[in-house]
C-alpha atoms as a PDB file:
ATOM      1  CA  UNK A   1     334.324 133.549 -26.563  1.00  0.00           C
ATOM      2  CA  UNK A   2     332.494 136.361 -27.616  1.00  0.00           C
ATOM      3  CA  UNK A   3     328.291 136.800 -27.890  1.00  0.00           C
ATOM      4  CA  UNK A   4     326.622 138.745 -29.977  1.00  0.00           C
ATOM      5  CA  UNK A   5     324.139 140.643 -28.840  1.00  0.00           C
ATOM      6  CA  UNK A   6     321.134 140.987 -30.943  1.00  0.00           C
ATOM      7  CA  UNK A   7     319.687 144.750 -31.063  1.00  0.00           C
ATOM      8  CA  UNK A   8     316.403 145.206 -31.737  1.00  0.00           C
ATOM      9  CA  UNK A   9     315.365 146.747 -35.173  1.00  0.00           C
ATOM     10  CA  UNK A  10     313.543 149.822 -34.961  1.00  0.00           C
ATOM     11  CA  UNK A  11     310.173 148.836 -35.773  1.00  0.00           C
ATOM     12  CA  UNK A  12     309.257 150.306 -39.635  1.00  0.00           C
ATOM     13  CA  UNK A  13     306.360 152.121 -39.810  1.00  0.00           C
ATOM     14  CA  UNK A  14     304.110 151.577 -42.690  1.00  0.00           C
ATOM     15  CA  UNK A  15     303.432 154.424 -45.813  1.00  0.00           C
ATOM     16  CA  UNK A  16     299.930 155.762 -45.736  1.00  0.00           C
ATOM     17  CA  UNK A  17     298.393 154.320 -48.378  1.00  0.00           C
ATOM     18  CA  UNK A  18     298.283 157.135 -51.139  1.00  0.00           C
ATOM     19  CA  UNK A  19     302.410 156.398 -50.862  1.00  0.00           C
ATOM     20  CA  UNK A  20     302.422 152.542 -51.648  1.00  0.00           C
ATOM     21  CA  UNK A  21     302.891 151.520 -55.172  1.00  0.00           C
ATOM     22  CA  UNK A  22     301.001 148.523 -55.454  1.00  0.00           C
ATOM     23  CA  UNK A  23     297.409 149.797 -54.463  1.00  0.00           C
ATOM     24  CA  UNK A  24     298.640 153.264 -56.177  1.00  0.00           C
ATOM     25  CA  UNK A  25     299.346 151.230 -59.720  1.00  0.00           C
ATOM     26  CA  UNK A  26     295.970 149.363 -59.208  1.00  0.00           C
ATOM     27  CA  UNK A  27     294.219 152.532 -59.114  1.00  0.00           C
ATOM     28  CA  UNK A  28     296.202 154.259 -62.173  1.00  0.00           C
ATOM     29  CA  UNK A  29     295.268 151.043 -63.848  1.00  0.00           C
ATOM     30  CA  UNK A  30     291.755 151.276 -63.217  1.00  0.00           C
ATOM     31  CA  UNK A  31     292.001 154.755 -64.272  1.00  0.00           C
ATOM     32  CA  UNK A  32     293.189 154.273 -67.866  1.00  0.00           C
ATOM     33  CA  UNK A  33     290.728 151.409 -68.552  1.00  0.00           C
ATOM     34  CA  UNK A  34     287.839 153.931 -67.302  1.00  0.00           C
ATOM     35  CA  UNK A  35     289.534 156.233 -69.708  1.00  0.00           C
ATOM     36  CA  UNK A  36     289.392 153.659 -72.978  1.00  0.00           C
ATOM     37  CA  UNK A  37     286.159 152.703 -71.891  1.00  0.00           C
ATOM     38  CA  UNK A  38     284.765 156.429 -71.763  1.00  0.00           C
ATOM     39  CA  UNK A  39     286.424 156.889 -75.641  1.00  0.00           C
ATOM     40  CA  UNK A  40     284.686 153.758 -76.993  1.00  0.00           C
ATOM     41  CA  UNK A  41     280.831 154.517 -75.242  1.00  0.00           C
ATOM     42  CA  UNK A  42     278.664 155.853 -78.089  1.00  0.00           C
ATOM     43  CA  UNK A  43     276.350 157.323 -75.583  1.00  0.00           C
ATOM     44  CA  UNK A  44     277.306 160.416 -74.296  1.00  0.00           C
ATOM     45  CA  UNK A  45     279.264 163.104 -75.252  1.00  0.00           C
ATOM     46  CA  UNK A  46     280.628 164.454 -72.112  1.00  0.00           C
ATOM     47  CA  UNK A  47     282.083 161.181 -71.197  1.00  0.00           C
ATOM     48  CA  UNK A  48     283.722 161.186 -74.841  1.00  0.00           C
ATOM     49  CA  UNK A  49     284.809 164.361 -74.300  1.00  0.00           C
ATOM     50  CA  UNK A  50     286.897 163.817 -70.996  1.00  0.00           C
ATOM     51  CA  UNK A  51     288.152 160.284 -72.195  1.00  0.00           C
ATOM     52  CA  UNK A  52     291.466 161.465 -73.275  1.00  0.00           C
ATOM     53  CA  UNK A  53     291.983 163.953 -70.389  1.00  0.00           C
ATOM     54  CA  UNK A  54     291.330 160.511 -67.794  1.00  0.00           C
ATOM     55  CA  UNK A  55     293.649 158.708 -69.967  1.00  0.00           C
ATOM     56  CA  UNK A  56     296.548 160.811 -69.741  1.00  0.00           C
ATOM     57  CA  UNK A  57     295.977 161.604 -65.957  1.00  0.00           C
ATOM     58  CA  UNK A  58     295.924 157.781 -65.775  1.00  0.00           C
ATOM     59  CA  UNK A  59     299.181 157.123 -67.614  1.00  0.00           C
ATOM     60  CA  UNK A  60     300.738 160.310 -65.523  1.00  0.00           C
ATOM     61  CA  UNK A  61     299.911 158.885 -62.376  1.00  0.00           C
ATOM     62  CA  UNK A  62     301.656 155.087 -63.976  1.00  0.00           C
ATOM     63  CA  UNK A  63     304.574 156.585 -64.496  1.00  0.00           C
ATOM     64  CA  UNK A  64     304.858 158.718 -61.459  1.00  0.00           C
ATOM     65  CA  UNK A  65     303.926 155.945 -58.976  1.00  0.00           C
ATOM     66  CA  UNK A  66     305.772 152.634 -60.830  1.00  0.00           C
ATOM     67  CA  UNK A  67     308.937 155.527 -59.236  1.00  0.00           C
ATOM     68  CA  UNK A  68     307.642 154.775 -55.388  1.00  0.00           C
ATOM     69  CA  UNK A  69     309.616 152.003 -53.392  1.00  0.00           C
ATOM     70  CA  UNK A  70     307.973 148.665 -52.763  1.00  0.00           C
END
């Protein structure tokens, strides 16, 4: 009769959190809706002016971080 011996699993240590995908694709989110939001304000310019450059950093960052592990 044999027993198995159980070895203990070397404990995982957890990704900082600018390497974890969920929190990462919340803020990319967040990031294109301040982006739409900034393109559709009729009060300033500047934030008109910057909308598309947040919205493509936004969608850059989506597509780069959806790519992390779970």
């Amino acid at each position: 009769m044999t027993h198995l011996i159980e070895t203990p699993r070397p404990s995982r240590q957890k990704r900082p959190f600018f390497l974890r995908r969920g929190p990462m694709e919340n803020i990319a989110t967040a990031l294109i809706a301040v982006g739409f939001l900034m393109l559709f304000q009729p009060f300033l310019l500047v934030l008109y002016t910057y909308s598309l450059v947040t919205l493509l950093a936004g969608t850059a960052m989506f597509i780069i971080v959806s790519k992390f592990p779970e």
